[in-house]
C-alpha atoms as a PDB file:
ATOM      1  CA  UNK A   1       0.000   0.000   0.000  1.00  0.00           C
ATOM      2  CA  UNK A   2       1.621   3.196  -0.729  1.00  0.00           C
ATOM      3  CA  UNK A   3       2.181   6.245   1.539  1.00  0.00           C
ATOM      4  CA  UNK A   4      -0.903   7.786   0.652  1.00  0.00           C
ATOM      5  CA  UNK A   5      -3.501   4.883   1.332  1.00  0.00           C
ATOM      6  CA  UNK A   6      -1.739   4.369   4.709  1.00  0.00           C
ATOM      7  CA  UNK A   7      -2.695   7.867   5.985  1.00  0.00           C
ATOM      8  CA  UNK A   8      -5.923   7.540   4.569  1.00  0.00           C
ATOM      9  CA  UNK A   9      -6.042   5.093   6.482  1.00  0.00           C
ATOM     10  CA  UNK A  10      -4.495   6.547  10.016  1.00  0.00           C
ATOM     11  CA  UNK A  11      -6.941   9.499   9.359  1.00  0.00           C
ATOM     12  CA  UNK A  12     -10.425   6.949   8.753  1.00  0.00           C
ATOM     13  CA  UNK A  13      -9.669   5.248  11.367  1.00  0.00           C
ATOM     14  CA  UNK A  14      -9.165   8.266  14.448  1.00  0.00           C
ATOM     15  CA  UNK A  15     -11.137   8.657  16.924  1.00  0.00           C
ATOM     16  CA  UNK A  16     -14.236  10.498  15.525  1.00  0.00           C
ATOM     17  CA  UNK A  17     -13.989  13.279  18.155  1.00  0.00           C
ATOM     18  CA  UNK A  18     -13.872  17.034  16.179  1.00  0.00           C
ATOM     19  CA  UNK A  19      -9.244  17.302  16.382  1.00  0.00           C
ATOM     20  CA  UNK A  20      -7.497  14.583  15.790  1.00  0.00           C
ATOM     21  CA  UNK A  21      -8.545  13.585  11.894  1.00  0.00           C
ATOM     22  CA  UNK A  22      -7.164  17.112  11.321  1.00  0.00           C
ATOM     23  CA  UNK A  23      -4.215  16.231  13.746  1.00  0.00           C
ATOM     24  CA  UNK A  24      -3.121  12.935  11.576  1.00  0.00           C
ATOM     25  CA  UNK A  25      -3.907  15.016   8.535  1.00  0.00           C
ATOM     26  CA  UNK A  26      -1.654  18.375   9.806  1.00  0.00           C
ATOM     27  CA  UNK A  27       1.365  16.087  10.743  1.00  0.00           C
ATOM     28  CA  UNK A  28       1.122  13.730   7.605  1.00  0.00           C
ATOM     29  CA  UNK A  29       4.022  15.328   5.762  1.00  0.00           C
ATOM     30  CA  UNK A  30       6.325  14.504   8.689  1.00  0.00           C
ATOM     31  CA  UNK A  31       5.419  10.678   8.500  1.00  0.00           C
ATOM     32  CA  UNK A  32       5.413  10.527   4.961  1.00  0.00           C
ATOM     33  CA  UNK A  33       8.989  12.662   4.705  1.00  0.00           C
ATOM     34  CA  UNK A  34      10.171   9.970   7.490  1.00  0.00           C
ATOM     35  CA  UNK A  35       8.833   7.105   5.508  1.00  0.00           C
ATOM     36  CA  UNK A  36      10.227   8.680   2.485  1.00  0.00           C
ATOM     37  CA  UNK A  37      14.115   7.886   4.031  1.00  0.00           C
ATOM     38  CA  UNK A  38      13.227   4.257   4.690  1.00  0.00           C
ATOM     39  CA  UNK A  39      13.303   1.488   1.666  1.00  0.00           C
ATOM     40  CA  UNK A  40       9.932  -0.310   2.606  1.00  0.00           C
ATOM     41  CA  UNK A  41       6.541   0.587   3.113  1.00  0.00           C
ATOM     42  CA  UNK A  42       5.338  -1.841   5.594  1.00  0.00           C
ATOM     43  CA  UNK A  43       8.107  -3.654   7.820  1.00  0.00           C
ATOM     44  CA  UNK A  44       7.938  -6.726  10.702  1.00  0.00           C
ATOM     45  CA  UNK A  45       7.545  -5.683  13.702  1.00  0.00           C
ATOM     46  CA  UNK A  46       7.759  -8.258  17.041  1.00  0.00           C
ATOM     47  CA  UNK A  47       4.912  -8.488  18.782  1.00  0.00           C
ATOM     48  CA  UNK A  48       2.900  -9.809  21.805  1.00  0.00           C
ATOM     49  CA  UNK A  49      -0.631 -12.183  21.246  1.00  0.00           C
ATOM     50  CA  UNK A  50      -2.641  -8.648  22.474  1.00  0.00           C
ATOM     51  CA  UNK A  51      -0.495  -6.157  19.395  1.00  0.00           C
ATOM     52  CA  UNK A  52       1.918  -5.064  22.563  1.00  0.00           C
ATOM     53  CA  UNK A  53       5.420  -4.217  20.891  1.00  0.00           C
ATOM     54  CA  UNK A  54       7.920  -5.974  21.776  1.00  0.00           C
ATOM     55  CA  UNK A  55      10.370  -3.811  23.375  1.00  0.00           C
ATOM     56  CA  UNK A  56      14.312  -4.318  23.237  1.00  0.00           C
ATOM     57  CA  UNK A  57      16.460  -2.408  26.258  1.00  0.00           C
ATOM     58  CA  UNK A  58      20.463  -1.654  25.055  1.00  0.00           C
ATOM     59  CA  UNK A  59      22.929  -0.830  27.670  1.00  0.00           C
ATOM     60  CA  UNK A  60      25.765   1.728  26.754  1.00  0.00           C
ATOM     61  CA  UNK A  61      28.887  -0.525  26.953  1.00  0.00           C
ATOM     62  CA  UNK A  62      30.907   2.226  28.638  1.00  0.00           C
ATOM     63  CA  UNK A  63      28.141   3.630  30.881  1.00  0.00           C
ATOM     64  CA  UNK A  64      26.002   0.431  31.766  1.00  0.00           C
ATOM     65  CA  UNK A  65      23.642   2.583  33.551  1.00  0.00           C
ATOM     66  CA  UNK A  66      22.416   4.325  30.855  1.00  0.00           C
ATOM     67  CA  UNK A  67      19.715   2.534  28.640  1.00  0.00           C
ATOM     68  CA  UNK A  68      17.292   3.273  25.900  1.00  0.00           C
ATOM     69  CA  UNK A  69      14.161   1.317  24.792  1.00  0.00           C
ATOM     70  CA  UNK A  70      13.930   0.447  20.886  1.00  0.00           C
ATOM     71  CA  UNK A  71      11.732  -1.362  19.069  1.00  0.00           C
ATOM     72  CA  UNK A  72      12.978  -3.332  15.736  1.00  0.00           C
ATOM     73  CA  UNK A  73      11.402  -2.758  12.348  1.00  0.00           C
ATOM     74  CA  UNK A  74      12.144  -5.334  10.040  1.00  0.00           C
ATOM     75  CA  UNK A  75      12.122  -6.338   6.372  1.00  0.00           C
ATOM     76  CA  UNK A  76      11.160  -9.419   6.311  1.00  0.00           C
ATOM     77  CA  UNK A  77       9.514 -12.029   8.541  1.00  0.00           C
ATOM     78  CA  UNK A  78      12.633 -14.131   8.195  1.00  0.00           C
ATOM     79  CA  UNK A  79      14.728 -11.128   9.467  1.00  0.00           C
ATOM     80  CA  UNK A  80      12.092 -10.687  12.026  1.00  0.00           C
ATOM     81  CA  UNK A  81      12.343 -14.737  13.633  1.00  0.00           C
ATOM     82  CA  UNK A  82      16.070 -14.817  12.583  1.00  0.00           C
ATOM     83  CA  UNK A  83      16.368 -11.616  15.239  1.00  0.00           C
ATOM     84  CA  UNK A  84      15.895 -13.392  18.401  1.00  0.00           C
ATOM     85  CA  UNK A  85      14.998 -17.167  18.197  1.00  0.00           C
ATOM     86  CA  UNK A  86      14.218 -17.163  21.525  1.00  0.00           C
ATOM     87  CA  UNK A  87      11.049 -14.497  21.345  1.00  0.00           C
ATOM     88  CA  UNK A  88      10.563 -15.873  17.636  1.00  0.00           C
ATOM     89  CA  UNK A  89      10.151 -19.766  18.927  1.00  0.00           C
ATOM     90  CA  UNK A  90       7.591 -18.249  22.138  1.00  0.00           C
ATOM     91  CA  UNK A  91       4.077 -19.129  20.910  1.00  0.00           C
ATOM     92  CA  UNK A  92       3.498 -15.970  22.419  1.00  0.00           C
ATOM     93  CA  UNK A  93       4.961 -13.228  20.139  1.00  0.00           C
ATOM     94  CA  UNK A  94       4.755 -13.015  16.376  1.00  0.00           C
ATOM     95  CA  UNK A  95       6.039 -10.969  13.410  1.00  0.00           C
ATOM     96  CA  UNK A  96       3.512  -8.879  12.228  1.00  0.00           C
ATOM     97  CA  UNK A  97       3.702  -6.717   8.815  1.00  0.00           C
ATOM     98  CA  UNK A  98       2.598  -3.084   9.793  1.00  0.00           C
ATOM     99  CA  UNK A  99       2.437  -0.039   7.544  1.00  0.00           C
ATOM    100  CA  UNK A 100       5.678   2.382   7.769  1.00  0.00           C
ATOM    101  CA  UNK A 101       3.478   5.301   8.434  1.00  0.00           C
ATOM    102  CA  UNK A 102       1.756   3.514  11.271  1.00  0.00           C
ATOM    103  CA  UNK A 103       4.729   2.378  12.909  1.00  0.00           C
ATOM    104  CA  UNK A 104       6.208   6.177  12.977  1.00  0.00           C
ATOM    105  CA  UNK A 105       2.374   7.239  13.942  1.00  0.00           C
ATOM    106  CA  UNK A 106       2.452   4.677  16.979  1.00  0.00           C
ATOM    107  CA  UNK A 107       5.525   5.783  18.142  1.00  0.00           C
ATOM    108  CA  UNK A 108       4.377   8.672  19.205  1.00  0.00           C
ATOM    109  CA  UNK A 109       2.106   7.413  21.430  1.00  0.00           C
ATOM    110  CA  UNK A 110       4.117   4.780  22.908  1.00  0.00           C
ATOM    111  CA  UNK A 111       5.819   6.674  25.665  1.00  0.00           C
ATOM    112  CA  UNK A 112       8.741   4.173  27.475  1.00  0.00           C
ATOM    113  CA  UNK A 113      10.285   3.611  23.620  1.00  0.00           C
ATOM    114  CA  UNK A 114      13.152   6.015  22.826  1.00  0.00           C
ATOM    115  CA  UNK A 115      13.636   4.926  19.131  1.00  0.00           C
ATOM    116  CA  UNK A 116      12.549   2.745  16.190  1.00  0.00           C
ATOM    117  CA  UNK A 117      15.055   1.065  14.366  1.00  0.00           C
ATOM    118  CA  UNK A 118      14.620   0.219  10.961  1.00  0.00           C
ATOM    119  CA  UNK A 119      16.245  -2.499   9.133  1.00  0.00           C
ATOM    120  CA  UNK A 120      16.406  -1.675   5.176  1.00  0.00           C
ATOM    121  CA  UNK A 121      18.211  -4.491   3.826  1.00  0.00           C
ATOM    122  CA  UNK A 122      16.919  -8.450   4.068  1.00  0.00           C
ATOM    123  CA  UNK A 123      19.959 -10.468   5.808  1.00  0.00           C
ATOM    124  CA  UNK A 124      21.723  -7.507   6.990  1.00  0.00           C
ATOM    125  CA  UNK A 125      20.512  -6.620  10.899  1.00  0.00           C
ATOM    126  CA  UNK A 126      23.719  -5.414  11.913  1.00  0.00           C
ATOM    127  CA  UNK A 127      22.926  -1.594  10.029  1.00  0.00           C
ATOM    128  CA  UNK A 128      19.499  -0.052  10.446  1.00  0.00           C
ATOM    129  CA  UNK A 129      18.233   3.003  10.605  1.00  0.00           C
ATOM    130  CA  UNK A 130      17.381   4.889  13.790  1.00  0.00           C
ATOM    131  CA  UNK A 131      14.198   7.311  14.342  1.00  0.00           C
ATOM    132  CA  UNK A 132      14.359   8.933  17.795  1.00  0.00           C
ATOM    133  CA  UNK A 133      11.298   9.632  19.445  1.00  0.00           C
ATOM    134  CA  UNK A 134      12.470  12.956  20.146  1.00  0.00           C
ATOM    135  CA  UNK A 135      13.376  14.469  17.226  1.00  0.00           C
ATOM    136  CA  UNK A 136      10.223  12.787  15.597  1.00  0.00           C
ATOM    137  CA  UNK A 137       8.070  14.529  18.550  1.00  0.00           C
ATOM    138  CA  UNK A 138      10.045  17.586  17.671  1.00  0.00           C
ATOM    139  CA  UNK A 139       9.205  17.407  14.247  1.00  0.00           C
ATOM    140  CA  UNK A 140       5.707  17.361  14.419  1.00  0.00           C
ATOM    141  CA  UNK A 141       5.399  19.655  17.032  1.00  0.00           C
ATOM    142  CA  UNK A 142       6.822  21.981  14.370  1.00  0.00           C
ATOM    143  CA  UNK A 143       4.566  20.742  11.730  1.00  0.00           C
ATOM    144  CA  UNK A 144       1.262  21.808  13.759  1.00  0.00           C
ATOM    145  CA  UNK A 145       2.443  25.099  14.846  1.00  0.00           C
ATOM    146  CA  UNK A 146       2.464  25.709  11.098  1.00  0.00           C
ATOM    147  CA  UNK A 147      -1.059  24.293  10.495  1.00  0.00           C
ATOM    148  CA  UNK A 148      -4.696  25.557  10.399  1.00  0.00           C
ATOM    149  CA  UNK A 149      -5.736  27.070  13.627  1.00  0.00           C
ATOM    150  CA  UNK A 150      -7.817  24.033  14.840  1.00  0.00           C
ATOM    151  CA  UNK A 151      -5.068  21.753  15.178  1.00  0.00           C
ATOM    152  CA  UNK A 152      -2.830  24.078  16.765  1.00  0.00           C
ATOM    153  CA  UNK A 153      -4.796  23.549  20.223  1.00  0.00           C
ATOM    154  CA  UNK A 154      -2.035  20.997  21.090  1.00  0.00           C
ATOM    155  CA  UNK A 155       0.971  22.797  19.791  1.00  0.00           C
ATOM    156  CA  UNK A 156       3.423  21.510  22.749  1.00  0.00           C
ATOM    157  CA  UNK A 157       2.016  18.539  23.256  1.00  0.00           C
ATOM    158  CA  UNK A 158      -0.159  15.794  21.500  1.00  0.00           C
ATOM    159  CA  UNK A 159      -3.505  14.502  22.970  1.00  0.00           C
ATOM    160  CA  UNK A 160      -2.947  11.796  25.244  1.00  0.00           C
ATOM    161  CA  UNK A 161      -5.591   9.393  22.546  1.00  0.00           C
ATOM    162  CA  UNK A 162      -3.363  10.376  19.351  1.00  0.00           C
ATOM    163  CA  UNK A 163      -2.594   7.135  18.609  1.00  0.00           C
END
């Protein structure tokens, strides 16, 4: 599905309250711009039997106290159960394909993750591509200040039922 269709589809399927349609449709140039960078448009991401993410913490090597939370975007569901055979043989989490401009979209609402990583090339999960939460969050914040007046209600910070 291209780019387009998948905000269609982010936007149909909002809450039908009288903001956030116009919120998904004010920030859509960010996600497609993001999605844009990336080389798939729909990636594997790990998850739990109830759609929970499946979070991975990293440790800084010199500084073991300091961790971030990512979640892996694959390109392939082989990539996806060749990442960790131990979460890909639990009957418990699965691969699921899930629209790049969905993933970026979720991560906004997913508050413990600091980045996505995505994986480009099938085989090759030692070079991906990192989206920090931040700077995505920082990027839209600066797309809405630039849009219509009646999404820029929440121009510092999204509504807590964005995603």
């Amino acid at each position: 599905m291209d780019l387009e269709g998948q905000i269609k589809i982010l936007i149909d399927n909002a809450p039908a309250d009288e903001i956030t349609p116009q919120i998904v449709e004010a920030i859509a140039p960010v996600l497609i711009q993001l999605a844009h960078q990336l080389q798939h448009e729909e990636y594997y991401i790990l998850q739990t039997l109830d759609h929970g993410w499946l979070l991975t913490t990293l440790s800084n090597r010199a500084k073991p106290e300091v961790e971030k939370n990512v979640i892996y975007a694959f390109p392939t569901l082989k990539d996806a159960a060749d990442f960790d055979s131990q979460s890909a043989s639990d009957p418990q989490v699965m691969a699921l394909p899930v629209p790049v401009t969905h993933i970026l979209f979720q991560m906004l609402a997913i508050d413990n993750v600091n980045s996505l990583v995505f994986f480009d090339t099938p085989g090759n999960l030692a070079s991906g591509t990192e989206v920090r939460r931040g700077d995505l969050q920082k990027l839209v914040q600066a797309q809405l200040k630039q849009a219509p007046p009646a999404t820029q209600s929440y121009p510092s910070n999204l509504p807590p039922d964005i995603a």
